[in-house]
Structure formats: C-alpha cells, structure tokens
C-alpha atoms as a PDB file:
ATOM      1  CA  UNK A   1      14.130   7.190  13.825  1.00  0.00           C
ATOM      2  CA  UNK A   2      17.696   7.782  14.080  1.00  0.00           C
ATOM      3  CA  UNK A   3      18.722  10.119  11.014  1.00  0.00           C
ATOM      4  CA  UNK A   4      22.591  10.740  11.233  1.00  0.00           C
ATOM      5  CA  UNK A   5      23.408  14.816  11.589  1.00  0.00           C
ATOM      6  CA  UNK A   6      25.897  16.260   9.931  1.00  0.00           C
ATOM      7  CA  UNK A   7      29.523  16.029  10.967  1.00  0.00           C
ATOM      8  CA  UNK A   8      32.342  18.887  10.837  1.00  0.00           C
ATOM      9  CA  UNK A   9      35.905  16.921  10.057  1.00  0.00           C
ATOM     10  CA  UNK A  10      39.305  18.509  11.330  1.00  0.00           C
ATOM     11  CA  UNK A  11      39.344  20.806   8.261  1.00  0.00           C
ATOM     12  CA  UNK A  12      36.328  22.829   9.380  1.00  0.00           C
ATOM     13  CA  UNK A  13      34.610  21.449   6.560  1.00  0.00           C
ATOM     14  CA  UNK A  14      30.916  19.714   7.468  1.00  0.00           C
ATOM     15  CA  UNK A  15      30.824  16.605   5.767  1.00  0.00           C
ATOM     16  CA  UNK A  16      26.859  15.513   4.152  1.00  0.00           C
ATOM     17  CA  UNK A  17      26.044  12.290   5.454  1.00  0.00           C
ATOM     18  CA  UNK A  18      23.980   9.964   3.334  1.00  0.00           C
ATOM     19  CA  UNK A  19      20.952   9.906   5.294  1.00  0.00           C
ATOM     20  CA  UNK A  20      21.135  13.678   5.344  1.00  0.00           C
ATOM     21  CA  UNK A  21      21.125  14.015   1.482  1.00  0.00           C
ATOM     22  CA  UNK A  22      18.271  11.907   1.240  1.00  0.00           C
ATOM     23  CA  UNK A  23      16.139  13.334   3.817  1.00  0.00           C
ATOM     24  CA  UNK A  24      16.601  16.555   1.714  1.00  0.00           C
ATOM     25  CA  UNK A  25      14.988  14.754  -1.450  1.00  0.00           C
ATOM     26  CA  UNK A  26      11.640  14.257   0.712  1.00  0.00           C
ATOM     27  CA  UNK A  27       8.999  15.490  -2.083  1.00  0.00           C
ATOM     28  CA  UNK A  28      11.471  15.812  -5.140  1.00  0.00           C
ATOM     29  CA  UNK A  29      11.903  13.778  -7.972  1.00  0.00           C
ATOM     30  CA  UNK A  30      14.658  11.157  -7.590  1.00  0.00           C
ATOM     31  CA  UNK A  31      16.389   8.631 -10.173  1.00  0.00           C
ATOM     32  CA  UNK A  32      17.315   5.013  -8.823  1.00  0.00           C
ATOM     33  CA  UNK A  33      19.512   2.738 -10.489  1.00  0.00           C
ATOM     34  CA  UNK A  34      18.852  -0.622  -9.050  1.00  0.00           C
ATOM     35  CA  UNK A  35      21.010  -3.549  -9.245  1.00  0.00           C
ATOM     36  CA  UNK A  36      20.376  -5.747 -12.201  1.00  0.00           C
ATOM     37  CA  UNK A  37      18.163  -4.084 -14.916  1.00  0.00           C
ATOM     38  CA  UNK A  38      16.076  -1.843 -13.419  1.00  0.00           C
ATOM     39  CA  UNK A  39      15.853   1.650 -12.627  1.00  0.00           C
ATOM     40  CA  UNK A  40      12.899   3.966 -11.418  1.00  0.00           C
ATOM     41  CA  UNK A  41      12.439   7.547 -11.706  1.00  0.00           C
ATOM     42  CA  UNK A  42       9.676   8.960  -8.876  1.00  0.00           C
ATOM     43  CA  UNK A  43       9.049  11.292  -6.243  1.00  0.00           C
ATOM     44  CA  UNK A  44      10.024  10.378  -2.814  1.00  0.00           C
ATOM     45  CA  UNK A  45       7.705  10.547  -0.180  1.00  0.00           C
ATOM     46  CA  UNK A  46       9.825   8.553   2.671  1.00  0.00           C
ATOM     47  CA  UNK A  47      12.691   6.492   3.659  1.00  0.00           C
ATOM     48  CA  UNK A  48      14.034   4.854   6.840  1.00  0.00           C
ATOM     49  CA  UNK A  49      17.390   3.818   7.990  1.00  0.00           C
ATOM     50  CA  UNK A  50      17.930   0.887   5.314  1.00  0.00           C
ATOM     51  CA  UNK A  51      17.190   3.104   2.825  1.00  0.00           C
ATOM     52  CA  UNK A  52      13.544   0.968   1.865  1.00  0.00           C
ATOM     53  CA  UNK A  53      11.799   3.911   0.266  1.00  0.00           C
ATOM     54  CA  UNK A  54       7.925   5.202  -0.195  1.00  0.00           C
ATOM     55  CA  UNK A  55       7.806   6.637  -3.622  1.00  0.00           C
ATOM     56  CA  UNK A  56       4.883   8.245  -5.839  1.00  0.00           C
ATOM     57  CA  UNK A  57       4.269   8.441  -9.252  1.00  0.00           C
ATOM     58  CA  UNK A  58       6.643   6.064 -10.545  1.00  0.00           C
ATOM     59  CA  UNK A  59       7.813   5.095 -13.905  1.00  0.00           C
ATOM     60  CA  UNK A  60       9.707   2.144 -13.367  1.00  0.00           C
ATOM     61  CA  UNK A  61      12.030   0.791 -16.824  1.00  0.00           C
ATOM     62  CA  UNK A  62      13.374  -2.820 -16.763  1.00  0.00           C
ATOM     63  CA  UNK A  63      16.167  -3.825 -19.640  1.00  0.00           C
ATOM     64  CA  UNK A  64      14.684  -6.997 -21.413  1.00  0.00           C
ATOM     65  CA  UNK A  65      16.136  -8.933 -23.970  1.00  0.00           C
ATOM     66  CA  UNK A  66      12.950  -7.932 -26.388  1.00  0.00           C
ATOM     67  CA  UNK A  67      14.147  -3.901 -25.815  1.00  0.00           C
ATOM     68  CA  UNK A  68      13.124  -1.743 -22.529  1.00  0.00           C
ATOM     69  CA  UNK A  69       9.559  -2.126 -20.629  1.00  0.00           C
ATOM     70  CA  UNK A  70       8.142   1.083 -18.534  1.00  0.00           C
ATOM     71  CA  UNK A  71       5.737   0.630 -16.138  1.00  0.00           C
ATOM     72  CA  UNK A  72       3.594   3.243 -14.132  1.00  0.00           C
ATOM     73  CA  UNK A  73       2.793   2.866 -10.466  1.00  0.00           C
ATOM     74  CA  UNK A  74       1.148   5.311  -8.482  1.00  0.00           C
ATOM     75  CA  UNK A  75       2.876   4.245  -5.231  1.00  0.00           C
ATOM     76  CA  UNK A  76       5.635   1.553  -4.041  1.00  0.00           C
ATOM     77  CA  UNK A  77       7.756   0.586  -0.922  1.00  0.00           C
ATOM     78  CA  UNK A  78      10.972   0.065  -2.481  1.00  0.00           C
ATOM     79  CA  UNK A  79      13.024  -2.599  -0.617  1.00  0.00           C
ATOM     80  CA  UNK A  80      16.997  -0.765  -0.003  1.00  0.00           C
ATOM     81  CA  UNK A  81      18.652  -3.667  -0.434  1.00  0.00           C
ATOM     82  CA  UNK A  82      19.159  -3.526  -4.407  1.00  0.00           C
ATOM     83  CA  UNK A  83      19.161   0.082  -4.302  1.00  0.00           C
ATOM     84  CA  UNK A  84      23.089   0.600  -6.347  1.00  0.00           C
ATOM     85  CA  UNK A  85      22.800   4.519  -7.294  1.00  0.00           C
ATOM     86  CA  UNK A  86      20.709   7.368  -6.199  1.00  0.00           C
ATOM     87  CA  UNK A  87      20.666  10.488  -8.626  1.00  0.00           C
ATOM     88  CA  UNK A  88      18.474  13.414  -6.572  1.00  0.00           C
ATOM     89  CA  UNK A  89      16.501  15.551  -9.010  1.00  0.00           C
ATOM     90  CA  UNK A  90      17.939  12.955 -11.866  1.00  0.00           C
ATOM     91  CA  UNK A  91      16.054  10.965 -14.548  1.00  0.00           C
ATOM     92  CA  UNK A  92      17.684   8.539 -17.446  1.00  0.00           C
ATOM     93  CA  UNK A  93      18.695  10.338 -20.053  1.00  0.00           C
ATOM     94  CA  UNK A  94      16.054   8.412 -22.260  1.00  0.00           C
ATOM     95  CA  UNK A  95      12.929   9.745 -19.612  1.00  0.00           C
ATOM     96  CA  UNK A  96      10.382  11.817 -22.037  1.00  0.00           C
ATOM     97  CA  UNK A  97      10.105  15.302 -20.160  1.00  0.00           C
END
C-alpha cells in the first residue's frame, strides 16, 4: 500500500494530495458522480491506489430515459475507472435526508 504523504511546495504551503483526502473519508459518507448516468451516495469503508472503492450502505441513482431509478445495496467494490467526481460528506441535492 503506497498512500502518497503530503507535500510542502516552495511557498511553505503543504499541498493535500488526492489519496490523502480520500483516506480521510474512511467511514464518512461520500457522493460519487460516475461517468455516464450514475452517481452513488455511501459510506466508504476502503480504497486502494486506483481509487476501486469498498462502500456500505449505498443508494445508487441511474438517469433513465423513463425518469431516475435508486437502488439500495448494502455493500459494493466500486471499480475507479469511471469514477469522474468525488464530493466528501456530499449527497445530490435531490437525496431525501
């Protein structure tokens, strides 16, 4: 397991690498936007260095063409690849709760 650390540039400044501010979601609620027309809201529970994530209690929402489907899965390894956006502590805007 070879997590990046965190990196100071010339300013003094530390920079957050990405690795970094996922390891920090470990056990928090997390919003994915995947590409094409889905997007899951869950809690993460792992990751490794492609970014394929274990997540619990998920509430995945796919964009039809009849309106939007939501399914509930208690647990899924979610393949990186088609990961586009990760919002930490986010959910959609249309998420009940």
């Amino acid at each position: 397991y070879s997590m990046a650390t965190t990196a100071s540039t010339s300013g003094g400044q530390s920079q957050v690498l990405p690795l970094e501010l996922i390891d920090k979601c470990i056990g928090s609620r997390i919003w994915i936007v995947m590409k094409g027309d889905k997007e899951l809201v869950g809690t993460l529970r792992g990751f490794d260095d492609y970014v394929n994530m274990v997540l619990e209690d998920v509430t995945e929402y796919e964009i039809t063409p009849e309106g939007r489907r939501v399914t509930k899965l208690d647990q899924i390894l979610l393949n990186g690849n088609n990961i586009a956006i990760l919002v930490p502590g986010g959910q959609p805007p249309y998420e009940d709760g």
